[in-house]
PDB file of N, CA and C in Angstrom:
ATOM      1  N   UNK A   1      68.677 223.385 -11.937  1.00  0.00           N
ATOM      2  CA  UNK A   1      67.528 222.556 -11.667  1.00  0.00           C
ATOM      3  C   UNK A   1      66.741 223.168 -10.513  1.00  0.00           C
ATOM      4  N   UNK A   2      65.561 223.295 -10.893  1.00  0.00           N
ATOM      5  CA  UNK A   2      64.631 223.657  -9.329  1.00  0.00           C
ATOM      6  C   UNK A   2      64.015 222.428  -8.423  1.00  0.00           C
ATOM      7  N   UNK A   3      64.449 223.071  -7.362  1.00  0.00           N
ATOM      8  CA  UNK A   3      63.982 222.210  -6.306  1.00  0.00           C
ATOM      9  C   UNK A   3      62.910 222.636  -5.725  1.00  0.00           C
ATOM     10  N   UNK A   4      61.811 222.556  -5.096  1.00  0.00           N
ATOM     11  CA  UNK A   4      60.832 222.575  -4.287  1.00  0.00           C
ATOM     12  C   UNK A   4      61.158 222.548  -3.172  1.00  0.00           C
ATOM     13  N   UNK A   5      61.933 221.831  -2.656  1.00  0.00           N
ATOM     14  CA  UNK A   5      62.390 221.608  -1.125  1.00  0.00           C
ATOM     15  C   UNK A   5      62.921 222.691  -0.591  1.00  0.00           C
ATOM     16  N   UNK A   6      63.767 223.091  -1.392  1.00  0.00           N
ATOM     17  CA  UNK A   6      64.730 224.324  -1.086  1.00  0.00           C
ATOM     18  C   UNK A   6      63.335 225.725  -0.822  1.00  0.00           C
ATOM     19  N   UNK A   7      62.452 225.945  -1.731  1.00  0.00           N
ATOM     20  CA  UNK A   7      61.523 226.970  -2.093  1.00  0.00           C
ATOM     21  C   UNK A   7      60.721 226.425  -0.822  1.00  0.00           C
ATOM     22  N   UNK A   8      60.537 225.678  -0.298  1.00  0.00           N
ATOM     23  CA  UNK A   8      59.097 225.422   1.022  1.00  0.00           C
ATOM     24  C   UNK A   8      60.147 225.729   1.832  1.00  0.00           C
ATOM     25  N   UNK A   9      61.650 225.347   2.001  1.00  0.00           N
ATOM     26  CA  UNK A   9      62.407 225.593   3.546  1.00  0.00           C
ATOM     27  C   UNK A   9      62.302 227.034   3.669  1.00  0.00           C
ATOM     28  N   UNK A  10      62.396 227.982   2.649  1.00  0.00           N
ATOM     29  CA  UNK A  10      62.823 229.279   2.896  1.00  0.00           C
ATOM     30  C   UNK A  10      61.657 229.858   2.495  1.00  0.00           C
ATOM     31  N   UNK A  11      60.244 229.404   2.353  1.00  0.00           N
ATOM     32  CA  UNK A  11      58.652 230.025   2.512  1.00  0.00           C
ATOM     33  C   UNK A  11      58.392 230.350   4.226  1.00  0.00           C
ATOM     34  N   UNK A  12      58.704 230.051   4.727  1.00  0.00           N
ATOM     35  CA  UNK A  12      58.638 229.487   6.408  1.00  0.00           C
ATOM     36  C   UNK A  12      59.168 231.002   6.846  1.00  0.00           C
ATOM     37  N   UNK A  13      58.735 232.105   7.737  1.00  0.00           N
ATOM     38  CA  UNK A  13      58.905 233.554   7.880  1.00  0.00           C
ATOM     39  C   UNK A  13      58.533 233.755   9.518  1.00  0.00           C
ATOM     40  N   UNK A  14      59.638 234.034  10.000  1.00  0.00           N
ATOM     41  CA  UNK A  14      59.165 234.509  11.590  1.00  0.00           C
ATOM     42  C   UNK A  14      58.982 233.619  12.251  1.00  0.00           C
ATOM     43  N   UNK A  15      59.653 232.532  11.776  1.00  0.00           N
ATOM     44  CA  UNK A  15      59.790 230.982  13.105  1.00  0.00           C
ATOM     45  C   UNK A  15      60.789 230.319  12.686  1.00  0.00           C
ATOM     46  N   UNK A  16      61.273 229.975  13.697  1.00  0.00           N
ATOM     47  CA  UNK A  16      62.603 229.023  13.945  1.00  0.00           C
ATOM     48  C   UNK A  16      61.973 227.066  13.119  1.00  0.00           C
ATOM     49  N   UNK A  17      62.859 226.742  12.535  1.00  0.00           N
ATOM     50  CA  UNK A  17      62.827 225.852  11.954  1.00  0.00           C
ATOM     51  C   UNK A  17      64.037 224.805  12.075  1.00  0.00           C
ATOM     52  N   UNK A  18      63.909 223.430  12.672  1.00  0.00           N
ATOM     53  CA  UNK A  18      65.098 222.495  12.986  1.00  0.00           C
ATOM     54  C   UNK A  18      65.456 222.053  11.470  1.00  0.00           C
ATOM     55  N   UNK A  19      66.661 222.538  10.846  1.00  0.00           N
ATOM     56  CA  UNK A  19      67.410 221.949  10.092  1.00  0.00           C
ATOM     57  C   UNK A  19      67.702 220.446  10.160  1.00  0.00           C
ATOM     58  N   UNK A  20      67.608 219.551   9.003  1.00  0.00           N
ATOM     59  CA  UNK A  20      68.084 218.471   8.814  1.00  0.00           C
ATOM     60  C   UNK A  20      69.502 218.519   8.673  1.00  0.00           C
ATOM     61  N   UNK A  21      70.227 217.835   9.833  1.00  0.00           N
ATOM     62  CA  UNK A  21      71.616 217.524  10.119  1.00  0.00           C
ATOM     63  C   UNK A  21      71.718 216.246   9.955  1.00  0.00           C
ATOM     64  N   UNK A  22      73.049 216.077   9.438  1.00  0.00           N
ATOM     65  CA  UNK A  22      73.790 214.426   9.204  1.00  0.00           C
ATOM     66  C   UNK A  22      75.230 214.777  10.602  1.00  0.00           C
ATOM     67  N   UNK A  23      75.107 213.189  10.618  1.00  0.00           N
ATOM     68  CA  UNK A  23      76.318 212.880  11.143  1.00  0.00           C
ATOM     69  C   UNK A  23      76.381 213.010  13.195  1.00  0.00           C
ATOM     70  N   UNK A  24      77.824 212.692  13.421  1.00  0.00           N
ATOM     71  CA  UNK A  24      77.268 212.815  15.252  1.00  0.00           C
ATOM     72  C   UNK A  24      77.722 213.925  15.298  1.00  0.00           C
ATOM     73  N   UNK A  25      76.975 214.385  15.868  1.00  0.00           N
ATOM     74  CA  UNK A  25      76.187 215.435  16.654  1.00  0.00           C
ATOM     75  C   UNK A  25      77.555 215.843  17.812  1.00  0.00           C
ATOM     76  N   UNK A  26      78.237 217.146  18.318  1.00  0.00           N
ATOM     77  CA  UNK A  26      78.965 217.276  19.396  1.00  0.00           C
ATOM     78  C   UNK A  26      78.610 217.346  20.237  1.00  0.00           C
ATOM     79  N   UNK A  27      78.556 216.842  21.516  1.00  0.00           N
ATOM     80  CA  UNK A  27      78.246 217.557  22.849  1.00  0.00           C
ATOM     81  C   UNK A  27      77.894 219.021  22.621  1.00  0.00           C
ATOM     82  N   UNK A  28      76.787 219.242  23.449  1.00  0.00           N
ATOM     83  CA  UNK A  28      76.037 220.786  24.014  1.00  0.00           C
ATOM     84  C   UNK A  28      77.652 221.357  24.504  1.00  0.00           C
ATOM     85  N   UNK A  29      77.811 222.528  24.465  1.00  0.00           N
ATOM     86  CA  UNK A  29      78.926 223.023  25.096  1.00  0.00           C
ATOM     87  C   UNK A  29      78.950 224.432  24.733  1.00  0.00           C
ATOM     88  N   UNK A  30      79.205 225.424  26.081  1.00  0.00           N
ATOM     89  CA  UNK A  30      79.381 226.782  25.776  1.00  0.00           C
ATOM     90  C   UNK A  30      80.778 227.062  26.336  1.00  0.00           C
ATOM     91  N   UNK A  31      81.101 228.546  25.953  1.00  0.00           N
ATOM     92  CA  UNK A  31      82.514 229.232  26.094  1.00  0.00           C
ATOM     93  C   UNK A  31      83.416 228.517  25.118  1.00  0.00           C
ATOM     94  N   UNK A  32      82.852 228.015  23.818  1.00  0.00           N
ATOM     95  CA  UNK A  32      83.882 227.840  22.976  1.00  0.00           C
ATOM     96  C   UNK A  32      84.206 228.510  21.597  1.00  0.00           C
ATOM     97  N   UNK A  33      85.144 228.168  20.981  1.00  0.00           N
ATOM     98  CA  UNK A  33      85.237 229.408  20.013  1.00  0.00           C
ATOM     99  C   UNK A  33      84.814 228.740  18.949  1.00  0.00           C
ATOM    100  N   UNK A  34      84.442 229.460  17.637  1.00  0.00           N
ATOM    101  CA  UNK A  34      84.084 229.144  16.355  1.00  0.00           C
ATOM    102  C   UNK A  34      84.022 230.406  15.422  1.00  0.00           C
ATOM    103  N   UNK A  35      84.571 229.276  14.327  1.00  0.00           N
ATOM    104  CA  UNK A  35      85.065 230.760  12.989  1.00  0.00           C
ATOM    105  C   UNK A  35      84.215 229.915  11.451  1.00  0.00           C
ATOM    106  N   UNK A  36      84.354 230.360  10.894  1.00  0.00           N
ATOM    107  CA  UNK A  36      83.612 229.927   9.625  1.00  0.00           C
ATOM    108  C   UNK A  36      84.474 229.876   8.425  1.00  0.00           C
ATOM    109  N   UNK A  37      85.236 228.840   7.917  1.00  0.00           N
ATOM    110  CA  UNK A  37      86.206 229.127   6.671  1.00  0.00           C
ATOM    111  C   UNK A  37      85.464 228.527   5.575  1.00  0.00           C
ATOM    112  N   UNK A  38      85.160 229.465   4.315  1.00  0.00           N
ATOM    113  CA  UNK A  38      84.840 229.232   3.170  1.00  0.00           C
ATOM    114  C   UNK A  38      83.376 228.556   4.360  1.00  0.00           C
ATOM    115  N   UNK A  39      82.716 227.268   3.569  1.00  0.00           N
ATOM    116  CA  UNK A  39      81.929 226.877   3.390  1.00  0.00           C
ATOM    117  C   UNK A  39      81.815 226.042   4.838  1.00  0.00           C
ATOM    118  N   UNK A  40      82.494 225.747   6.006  1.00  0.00           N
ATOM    119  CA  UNK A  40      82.988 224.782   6.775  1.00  0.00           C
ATOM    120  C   UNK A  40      82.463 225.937   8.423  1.00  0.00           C
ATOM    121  N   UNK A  41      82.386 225.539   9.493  1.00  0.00           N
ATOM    122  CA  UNK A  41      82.218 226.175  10.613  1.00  0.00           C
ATOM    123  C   UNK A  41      83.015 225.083  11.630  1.00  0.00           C
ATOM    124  N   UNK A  42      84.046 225.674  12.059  1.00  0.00           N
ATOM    125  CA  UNK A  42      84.320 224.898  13.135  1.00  0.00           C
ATOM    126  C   UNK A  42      84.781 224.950  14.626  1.00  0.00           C
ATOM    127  N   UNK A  43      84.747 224.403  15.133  1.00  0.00           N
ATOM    128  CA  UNK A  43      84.001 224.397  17.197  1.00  0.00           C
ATOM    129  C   UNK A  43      85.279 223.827  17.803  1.00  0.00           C
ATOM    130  N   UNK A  44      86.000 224.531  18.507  1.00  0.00           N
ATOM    131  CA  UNK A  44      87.154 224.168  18.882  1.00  0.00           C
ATOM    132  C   UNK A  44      86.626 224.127  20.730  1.00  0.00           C
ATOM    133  N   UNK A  45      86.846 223.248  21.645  1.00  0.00           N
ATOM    134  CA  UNK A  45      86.879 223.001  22.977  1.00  0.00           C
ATOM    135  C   UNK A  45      85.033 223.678  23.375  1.00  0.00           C
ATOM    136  N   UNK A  46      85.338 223.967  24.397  1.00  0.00           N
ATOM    137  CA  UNK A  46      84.359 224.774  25.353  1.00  0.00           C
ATOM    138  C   UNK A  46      84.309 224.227  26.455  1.00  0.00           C
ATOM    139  N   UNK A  47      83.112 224.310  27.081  1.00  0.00           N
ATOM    140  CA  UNK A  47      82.724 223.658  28.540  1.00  0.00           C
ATOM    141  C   UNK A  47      81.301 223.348  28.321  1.00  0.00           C
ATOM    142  N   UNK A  48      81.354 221.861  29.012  1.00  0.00           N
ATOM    143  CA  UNK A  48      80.282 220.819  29.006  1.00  0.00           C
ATOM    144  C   UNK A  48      79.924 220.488  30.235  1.00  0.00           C
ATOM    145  N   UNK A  49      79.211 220.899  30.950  1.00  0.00           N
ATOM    146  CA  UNK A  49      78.730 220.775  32.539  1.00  0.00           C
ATOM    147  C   UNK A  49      80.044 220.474  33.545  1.00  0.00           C
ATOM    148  N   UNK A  50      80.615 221.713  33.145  1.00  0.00           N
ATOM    149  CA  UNK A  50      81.651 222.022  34.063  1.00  0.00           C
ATOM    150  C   UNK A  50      82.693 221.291  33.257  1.00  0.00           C
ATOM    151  N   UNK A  51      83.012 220.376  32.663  1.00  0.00           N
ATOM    152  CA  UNK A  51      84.268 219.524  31.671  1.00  0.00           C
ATOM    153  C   UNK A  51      84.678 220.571  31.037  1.00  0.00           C
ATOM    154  N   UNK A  52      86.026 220.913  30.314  1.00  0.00           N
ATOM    155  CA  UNK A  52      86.600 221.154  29.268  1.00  0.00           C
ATOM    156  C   UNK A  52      87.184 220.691  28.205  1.00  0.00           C
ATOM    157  N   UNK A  53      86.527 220.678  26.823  1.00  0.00           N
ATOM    158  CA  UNK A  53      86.611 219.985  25.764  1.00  0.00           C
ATOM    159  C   UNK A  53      88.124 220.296  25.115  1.00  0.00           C
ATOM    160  N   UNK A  54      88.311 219.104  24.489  1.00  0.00           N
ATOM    161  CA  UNK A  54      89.622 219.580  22.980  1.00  0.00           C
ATOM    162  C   UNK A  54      89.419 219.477  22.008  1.00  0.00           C
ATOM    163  N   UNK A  55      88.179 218.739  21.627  1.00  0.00           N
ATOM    164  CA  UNK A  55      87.752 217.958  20.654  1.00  0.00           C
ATOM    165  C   UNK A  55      87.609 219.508  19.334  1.00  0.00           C
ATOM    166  N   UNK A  56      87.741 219.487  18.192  1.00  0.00           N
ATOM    167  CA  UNK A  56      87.464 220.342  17.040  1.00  0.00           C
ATOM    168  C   UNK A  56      86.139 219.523  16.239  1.00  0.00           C
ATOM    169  N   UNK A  57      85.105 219.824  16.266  1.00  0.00           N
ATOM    170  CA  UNK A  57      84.180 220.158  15.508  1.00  0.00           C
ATOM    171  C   UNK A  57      84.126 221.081  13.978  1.00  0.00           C
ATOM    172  N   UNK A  58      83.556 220.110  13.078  1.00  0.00           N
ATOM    173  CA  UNK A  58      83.180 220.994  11.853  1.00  0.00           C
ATOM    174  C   UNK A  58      82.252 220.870  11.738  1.00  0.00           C
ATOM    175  N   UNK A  59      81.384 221.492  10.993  1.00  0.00           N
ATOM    176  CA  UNK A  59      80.076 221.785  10.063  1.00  0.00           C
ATOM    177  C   UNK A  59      80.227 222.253   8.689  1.00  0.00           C
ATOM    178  N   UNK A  60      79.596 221.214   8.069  1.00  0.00           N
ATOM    179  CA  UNK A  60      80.017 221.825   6.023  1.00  0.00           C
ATOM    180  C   UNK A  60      78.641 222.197   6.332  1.00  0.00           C
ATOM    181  N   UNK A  61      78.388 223.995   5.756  1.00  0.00           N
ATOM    182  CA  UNK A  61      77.516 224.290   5.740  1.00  0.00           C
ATOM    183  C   UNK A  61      76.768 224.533   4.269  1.00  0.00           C
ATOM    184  N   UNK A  62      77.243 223.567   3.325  1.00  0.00           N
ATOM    185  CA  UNK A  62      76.408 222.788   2.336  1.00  0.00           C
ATOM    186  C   UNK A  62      75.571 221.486   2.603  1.00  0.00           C
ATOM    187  N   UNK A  63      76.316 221.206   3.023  1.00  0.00           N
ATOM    188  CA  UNK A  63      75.403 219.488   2.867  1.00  0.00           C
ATOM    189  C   UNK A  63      75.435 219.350   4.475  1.00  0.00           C
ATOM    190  N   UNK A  64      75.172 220.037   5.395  1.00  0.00           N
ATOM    191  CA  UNK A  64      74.898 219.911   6.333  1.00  0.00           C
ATOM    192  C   UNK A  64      74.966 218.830   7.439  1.00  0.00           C
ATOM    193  N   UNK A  65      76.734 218.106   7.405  1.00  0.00           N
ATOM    194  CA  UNK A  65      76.850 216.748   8.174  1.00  0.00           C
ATOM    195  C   UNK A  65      78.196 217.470   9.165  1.00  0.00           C
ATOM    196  N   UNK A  66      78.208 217.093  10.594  1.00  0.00           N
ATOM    197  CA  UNK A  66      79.026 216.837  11.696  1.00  0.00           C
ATOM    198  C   UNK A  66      79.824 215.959  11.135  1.00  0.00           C
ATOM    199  N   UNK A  67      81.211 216.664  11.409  1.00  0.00           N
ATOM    200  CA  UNK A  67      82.231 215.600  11.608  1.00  0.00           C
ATOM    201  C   UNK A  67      83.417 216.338  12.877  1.00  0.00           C
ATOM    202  N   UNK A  68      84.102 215.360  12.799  1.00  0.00           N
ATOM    203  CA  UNK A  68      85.140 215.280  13.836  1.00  0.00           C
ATOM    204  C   UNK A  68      86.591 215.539  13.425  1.00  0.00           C
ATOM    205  N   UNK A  69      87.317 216.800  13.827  1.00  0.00           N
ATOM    206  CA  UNK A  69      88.604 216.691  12.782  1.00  0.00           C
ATOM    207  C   UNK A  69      90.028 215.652  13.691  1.00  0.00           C
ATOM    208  N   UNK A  70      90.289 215.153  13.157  1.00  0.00           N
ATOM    209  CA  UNK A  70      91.684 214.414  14.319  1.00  0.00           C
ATOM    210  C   UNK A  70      92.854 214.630  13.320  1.00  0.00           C
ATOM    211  N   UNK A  71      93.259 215.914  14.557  1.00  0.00           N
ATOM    212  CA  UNK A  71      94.628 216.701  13.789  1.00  0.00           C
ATOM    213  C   UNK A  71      96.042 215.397  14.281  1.00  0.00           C
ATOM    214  N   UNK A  72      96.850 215.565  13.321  1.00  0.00           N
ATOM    215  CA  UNK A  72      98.040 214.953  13.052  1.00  0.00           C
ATOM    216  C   UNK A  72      99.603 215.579  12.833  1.00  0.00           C
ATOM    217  N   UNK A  73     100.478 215.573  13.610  1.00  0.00           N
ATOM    218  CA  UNK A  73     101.495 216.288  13.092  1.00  0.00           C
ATOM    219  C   UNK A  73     102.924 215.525  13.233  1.00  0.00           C
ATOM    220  N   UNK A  74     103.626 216.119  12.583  1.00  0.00           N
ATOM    221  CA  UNK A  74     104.639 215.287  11.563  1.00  0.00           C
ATOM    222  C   UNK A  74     104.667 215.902   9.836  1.00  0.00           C
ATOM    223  N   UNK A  75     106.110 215.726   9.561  1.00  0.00           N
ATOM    224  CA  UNK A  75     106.385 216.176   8.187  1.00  0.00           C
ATOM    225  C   UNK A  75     105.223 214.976   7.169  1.00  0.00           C
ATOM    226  N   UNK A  76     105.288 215.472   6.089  1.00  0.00           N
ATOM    227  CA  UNK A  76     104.593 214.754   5.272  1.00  0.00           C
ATOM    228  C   UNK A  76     105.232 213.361   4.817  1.00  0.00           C
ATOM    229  N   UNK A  77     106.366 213.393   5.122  1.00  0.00           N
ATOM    230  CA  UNK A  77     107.728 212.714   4.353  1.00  0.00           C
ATOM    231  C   UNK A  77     107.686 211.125   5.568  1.00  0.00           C
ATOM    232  N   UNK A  78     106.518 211.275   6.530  1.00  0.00           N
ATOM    233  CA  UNK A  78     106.433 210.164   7.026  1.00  0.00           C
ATOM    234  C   UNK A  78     105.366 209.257   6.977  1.00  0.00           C
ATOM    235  N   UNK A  79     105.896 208.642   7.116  1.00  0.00           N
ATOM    236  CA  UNK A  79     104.410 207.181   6.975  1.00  0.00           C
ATOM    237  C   UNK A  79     102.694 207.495   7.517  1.00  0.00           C
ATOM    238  N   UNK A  80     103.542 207.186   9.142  1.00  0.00           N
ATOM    239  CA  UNK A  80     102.015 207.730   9.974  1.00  0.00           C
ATOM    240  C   UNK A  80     102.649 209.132  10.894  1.00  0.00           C
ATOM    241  N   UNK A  81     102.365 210.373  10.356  1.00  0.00           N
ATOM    242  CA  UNK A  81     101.987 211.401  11.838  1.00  0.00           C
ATOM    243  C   UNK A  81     101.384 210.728  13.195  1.00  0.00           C
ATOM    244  N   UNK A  82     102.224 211.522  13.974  1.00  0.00           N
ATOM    245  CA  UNK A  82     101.647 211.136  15.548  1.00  0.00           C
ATOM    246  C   UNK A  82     100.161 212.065  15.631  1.00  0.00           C
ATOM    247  N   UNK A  83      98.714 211.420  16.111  1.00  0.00           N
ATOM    248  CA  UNK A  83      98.239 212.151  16.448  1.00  0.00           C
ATOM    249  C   UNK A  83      98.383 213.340  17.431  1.00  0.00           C
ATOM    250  N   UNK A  84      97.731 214.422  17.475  1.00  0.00           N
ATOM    251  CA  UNK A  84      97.591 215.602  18.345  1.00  0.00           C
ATOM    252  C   UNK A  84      97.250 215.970  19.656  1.00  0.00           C
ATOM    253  N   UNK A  85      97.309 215.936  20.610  1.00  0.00           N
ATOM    254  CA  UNK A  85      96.065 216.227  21.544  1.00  0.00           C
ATOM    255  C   UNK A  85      96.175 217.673  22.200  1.00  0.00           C
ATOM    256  N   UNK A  86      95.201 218.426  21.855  1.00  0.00           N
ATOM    257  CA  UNK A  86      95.066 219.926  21.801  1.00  0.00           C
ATOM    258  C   UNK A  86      94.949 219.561  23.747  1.00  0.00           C
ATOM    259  N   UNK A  87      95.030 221.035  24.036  1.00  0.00           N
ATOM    260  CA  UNK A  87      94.828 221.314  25.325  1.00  0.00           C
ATOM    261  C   UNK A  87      93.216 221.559  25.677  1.00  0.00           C
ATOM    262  N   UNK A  88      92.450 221.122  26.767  1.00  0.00           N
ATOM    263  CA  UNK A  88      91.074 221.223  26.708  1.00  0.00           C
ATOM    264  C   UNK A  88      91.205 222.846  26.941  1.00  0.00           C
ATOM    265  N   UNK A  89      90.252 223.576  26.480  1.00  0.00           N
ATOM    266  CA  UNK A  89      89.972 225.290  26.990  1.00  0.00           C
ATOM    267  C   UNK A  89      88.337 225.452  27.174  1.00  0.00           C
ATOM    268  N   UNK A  90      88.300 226.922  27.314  1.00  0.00           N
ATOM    269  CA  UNK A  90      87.001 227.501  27.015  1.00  0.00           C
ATOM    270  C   UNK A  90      87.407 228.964  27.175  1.00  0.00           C
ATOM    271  N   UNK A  91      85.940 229.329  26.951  1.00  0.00           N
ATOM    272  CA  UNK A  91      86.048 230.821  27.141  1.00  0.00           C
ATOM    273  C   UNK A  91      87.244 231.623  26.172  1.00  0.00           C
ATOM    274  N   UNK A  92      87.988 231.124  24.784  1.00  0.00           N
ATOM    275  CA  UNK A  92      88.468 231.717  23.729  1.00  0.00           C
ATOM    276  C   UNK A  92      88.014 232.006  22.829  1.00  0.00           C
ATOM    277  N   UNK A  93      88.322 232.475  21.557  1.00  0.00           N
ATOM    278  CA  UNK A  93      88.224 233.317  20.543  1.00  0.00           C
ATOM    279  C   UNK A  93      89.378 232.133  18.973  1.00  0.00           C
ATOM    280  N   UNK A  94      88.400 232.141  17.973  1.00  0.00           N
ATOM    281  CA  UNK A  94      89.151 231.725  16.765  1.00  0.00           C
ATOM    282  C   UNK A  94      89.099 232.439  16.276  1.00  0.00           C
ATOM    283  N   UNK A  95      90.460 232.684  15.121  1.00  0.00           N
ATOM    284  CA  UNK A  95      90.207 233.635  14.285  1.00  0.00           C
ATOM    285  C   UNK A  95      90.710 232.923  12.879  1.00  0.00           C
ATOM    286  N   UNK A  96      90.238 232.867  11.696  1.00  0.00           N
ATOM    287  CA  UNK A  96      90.417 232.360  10.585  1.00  0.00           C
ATOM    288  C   UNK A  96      91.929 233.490   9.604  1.00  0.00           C
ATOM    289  N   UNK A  97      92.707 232.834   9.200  1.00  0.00           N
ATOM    290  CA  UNK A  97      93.978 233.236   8.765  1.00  0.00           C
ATOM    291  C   UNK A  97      94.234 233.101   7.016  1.00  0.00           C
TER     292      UNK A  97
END
């Protein structure tokens, strides 16, 4: 099926253009790492006016919505996994496996 929308976003040549994003938005934050798996981008810690984050960030870079991952660990073989709480960092490196 053709879209039009798609054909005017990518007519646009030699200027920056704000993408339509869904969803909340992460805190501004630099010195953090990010890797890109398959279709997904995701933002592990950084630093936020001097703070250090733990929080993991994704981006589906199809349909273009923020979400929030809240890791869980524990065998599968249990009811509820204990949530996670990563260590805050910055200034690292992800690497996709």
């Amino acid at each position: 099926m053709f879209s039009w929308k798609a054909l005017i976003q990518f007519a646009v040549y030699d200027q920056w253009i704000a993408a339509l994003i869904s969803g909340q938005r992460p805190k501004a934050r630099y010195e953090h790492g990010a890797v890109v798996v398959q279709d997904r981008m995701y933002i592990y810690g950084g630093n936020h006016n001097g703070c250090y984050l733990n929080d993991i960030q994704v981006l589906d870079l199809i349909c273009w919505t923020w979400s929030k991952i809240e890791a869980k660990a524990g065998a599968e073989s249990l009811e509820s996994p204990s949530p996670v709480t990563f260590s805050p960092c910055a200034d690292h490196s992800l690497v996709s496996m």
